[in-house]
N, C-alpha and C. Protein backbone atom coordinates (compact mmCIF):
# COMPACT_ATOMS: atom_id res chain seq x y z
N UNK A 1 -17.18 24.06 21.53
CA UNK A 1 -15.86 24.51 21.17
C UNK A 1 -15.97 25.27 19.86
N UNK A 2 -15.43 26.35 19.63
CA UNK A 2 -15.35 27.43 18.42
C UNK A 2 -13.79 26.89 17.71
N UNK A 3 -14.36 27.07 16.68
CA UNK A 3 -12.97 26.92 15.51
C UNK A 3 -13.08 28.28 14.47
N UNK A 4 -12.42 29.07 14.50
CA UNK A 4 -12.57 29.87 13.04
C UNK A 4 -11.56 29.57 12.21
N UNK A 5 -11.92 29.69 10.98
CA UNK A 5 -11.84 29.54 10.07
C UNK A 5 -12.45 30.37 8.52
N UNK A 6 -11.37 30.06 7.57
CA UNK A 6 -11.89 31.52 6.76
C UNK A 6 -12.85 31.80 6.31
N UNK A 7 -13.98 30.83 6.37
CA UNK A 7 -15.57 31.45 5.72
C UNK A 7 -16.28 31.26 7.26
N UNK A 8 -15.80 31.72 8.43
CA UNK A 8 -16.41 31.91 9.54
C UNK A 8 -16.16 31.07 10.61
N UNK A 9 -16.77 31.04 12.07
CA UNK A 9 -16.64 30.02 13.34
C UNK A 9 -17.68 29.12 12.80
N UNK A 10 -16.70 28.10 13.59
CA UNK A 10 -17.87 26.81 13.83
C UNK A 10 -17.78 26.47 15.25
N UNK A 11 -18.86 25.87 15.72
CA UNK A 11 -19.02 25.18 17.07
C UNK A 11 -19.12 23.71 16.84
N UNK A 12 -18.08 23.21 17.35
CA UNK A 12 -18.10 22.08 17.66
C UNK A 12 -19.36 21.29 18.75
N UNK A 13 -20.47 20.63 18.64
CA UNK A 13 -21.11 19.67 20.12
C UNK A 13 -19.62 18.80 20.59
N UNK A 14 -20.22 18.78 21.88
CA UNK A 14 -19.21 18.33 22.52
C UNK A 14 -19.56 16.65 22.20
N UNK A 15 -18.56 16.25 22.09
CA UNK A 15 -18.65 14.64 21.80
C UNK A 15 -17.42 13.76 21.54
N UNK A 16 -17.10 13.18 20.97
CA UNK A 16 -15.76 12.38 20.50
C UNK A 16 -16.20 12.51 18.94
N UNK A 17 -14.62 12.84 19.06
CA UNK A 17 -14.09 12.54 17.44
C UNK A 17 -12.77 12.04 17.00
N UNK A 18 -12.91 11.94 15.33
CA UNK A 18 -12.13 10.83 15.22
C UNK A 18 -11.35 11.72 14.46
N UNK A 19 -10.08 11.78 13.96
CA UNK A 19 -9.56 12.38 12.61
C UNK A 19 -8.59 11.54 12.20
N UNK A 20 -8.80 11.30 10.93
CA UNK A 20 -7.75 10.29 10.11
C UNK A 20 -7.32 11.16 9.79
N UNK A 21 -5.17 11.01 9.38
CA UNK A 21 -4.33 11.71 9.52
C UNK A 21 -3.43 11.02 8.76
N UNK A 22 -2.28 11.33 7.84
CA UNK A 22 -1.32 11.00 7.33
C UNK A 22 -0.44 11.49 8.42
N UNK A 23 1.29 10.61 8.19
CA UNK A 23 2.27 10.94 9.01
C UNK A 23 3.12 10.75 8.15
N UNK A 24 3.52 11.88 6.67
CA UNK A 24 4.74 11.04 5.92
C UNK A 24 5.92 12.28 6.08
N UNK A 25 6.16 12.69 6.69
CA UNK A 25 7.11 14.27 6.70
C UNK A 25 8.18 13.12 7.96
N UNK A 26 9.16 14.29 8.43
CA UNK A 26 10.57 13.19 9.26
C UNK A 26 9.61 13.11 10.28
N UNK A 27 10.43 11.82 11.07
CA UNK A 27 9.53 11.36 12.04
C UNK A 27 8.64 10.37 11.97
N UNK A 28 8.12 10.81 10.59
CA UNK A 28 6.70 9.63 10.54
C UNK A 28 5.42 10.16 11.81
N UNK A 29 4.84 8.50 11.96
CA UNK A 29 3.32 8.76 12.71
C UNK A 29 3.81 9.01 14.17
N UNK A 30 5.42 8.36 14.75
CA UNK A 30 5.30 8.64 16.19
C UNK A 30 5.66 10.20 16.08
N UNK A 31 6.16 11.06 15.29
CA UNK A 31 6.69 12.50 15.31
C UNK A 31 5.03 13.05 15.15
N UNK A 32 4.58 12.32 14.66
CA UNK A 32 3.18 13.31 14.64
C UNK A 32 2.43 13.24 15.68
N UNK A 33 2.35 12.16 16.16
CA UNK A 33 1.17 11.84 17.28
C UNK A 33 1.68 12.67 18.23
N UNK A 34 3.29 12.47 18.62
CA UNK A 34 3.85 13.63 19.82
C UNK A 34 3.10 14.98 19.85
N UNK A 35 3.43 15.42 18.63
CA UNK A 35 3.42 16.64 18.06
C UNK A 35 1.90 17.05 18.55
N UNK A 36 0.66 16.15 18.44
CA UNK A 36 -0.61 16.17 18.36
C UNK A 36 -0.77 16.44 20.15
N UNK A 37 -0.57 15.49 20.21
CA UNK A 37 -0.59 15.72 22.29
C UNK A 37 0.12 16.28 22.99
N UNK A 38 0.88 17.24 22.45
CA UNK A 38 1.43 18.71 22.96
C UNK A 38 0.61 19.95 22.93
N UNK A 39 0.16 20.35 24.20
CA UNK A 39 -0.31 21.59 24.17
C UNK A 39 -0.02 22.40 23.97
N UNK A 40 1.11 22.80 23.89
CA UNK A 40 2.08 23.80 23.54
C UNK A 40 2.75 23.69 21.99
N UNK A 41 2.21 23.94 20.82
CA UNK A 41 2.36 24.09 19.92
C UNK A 41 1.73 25.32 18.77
N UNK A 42 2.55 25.42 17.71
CA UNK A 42 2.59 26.31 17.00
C UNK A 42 0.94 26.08 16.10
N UNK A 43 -0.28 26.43 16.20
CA UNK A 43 -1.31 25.68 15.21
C UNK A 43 -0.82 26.38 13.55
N UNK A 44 -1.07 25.14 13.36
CA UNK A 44 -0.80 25.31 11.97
C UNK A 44 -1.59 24.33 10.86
N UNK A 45 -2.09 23.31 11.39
CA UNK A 45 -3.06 22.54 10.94
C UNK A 45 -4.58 22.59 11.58
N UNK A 46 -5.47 22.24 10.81
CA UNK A 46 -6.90 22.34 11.29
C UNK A 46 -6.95 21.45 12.44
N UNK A 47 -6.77 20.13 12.62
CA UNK A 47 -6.50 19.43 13.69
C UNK A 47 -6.24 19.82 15.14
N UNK A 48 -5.05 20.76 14.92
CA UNK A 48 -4.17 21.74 15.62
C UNK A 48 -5.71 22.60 16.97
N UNK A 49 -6.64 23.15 15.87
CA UNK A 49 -7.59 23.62 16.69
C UNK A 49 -8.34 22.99 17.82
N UNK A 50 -8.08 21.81 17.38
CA UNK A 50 -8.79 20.95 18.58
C UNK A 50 -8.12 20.40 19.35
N UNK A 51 -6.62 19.54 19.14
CA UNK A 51 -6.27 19.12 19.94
C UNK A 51 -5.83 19.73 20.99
N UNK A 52 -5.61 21.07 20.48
CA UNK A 52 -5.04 21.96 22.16
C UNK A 52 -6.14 22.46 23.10
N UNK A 53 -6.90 22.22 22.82
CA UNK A 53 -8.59 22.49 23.09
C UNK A 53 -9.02 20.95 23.92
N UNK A 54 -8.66 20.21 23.64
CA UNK A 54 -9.45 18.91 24.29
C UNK A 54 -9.01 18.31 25.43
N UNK A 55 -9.98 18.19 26.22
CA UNK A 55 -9.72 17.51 27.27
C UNK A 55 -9.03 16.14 27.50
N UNK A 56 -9.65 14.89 26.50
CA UNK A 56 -8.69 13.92 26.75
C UNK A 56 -8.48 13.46 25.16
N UNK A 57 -7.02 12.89 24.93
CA UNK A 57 -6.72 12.61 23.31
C UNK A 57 -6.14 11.23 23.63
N UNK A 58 -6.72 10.22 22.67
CA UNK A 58 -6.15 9.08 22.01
C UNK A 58 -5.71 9.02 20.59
N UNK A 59 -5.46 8.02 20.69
CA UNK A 59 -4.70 8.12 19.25
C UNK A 59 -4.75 5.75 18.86
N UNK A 60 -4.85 5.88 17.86
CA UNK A 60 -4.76 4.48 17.40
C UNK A 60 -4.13 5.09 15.83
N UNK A 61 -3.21 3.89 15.88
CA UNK A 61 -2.00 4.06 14.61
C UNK A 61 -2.13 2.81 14.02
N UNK A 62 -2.85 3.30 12.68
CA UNK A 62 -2.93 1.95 11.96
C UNK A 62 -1.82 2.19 10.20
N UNK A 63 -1.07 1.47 10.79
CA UNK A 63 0.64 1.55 9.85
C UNK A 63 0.05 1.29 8.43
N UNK A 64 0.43 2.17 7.48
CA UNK A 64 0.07 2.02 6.19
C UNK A 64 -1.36 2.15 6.12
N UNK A 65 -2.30 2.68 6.53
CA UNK A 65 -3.29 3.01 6.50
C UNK A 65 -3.93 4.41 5.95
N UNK A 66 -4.51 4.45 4.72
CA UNK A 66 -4.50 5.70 3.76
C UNK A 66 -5.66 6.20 4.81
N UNK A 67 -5.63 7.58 4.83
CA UNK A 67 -6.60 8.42 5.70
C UNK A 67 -8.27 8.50 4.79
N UNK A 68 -7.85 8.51 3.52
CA UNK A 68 -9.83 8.94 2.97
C UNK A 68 -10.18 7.14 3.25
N UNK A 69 -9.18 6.26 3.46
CA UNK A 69 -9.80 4.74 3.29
C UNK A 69 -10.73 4.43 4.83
N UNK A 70 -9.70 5.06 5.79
CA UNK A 70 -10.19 5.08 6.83
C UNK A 70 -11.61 5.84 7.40
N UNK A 71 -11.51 6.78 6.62
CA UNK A 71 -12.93 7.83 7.04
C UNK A 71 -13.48 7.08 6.16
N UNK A 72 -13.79 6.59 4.99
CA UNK A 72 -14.83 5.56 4.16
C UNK A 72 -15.55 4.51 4.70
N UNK A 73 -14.37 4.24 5.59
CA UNK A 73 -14.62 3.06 5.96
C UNK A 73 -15.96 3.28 7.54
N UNK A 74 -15.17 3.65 8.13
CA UNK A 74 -15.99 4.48 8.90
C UNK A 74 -17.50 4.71 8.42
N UNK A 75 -17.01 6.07 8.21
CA UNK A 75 -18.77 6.60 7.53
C UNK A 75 -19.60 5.49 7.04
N UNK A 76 -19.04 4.48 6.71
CA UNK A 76 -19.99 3.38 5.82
C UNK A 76 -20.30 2.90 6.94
N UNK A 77 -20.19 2.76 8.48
CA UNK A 77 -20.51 1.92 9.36
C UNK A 77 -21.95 2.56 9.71
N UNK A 78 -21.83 4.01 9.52
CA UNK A 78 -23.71 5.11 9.78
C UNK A 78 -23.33 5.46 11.18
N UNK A 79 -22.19 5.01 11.56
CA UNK A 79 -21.92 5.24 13.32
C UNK A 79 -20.90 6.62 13.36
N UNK A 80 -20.48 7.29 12.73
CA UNK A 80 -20.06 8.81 12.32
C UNK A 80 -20.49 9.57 11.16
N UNK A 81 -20.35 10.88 11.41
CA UNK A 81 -21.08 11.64 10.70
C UNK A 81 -19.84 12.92 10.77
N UNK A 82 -19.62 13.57 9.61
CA UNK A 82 -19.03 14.21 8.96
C UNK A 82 -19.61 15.98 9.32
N UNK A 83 -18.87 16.08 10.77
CA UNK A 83 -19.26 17.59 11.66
C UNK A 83 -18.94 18.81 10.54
N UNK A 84 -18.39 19.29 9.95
CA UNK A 84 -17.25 20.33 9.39
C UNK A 84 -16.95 19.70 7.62
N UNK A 85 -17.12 20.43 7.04
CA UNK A 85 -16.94 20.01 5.20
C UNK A 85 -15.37 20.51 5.55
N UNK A 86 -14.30 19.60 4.57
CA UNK A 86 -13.29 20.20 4.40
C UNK A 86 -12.19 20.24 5.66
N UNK A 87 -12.81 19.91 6.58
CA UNK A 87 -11.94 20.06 7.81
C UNK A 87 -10.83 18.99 7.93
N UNK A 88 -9.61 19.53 7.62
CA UNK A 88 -8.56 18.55 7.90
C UNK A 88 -8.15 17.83 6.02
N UNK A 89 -9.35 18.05 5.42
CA UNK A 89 -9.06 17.66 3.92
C UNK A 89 -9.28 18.88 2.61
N UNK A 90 -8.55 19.63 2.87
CA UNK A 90 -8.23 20.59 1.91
C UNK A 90 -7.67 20.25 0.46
N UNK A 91 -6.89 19.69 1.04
CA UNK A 91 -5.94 18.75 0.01
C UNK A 91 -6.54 17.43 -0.45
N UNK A 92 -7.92 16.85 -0.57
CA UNK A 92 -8.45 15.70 -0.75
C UNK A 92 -9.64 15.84 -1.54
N UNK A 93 -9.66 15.41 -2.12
CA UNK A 93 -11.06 15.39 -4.03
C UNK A 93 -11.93 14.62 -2.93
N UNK A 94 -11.81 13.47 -2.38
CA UNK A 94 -12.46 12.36 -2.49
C UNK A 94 -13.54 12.26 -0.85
N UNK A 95 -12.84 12.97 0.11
CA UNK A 95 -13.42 12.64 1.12
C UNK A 95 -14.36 14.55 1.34
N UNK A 96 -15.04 14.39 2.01
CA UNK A 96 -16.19 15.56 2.41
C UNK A 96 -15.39 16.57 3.61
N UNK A 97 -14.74 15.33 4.55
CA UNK A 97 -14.01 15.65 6.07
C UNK A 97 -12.68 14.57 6.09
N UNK A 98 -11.99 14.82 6.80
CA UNK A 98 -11.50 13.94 7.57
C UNK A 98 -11.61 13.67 9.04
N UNK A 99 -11.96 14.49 9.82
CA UNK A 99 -12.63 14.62 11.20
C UNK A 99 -14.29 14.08 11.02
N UNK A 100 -14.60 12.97 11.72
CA UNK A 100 -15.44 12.85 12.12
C UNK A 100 -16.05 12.87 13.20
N UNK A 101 -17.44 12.23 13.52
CA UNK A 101 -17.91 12.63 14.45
C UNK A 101 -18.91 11.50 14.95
N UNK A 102 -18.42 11.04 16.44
CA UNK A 102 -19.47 9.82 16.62
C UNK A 102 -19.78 10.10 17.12
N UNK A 103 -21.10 8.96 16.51
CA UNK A 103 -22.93 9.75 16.78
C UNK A 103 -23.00 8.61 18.35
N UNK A 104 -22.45 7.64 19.08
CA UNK A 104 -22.60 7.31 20.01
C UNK A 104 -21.55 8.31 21.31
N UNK A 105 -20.75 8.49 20.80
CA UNK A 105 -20.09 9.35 21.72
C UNK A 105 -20.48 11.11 21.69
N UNK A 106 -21.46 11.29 21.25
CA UNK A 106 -22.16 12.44 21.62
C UNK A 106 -22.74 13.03 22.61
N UNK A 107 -22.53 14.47 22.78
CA UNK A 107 -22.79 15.04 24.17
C UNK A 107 -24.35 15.14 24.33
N UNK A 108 -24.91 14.92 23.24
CA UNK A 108 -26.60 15.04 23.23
C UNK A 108 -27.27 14.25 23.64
């Protein structure tokens, strides 16, 4: 899967991924998750590139759950790996990605 973006495309391997996500705008997390599993939407977030692109989407909603805590947490397990610098965390000092990438659910 191709994503461009402003310092060039990337190719996604096909595999599962994860992206930790804030939901604080109206609506909250169920206005977002909708929003996420609609194919038919305006892209406007990095996220945006993939989900209209993917074949199958889940979602797990963990309430009050800060997004860099969740990818930390993660990554510390060695069981995802950080596909894309910056992807989805533009707005974040602390994390590398917020999209990750598991290394068991890989197409390789």
């Amino acid at each position: 899967m191709l994503f461009c973006r402003s310092n060039g495309p990337h190719h996604f391997e096909p595999g599962r991924y994860v992206y930790a996500g804030s939901a604080y705008g109206p609506g909250g997390m169920r206005a977002r998750v909708e929003r996420h599993f609609r194919k038919s939407k305006a892209i406007r977030w990095h996220i945006d590139h993939l989900t209209h692109r993917a074949k199958t989407l889940q979602a797990v909603l963990i309430e009050g759950g800060a997004e860099c805590d969740i990818v930390r947490v993660l990554v510390a397990t060695g069981e995802f790996r950080s596909p894309l610098k910056g992807f989805g965390s533009t707005d974040c000092r602390r994390c590398c990605s917020h999209l990750l990438q598991w290394r068991a659910g890989s197409g390789t």
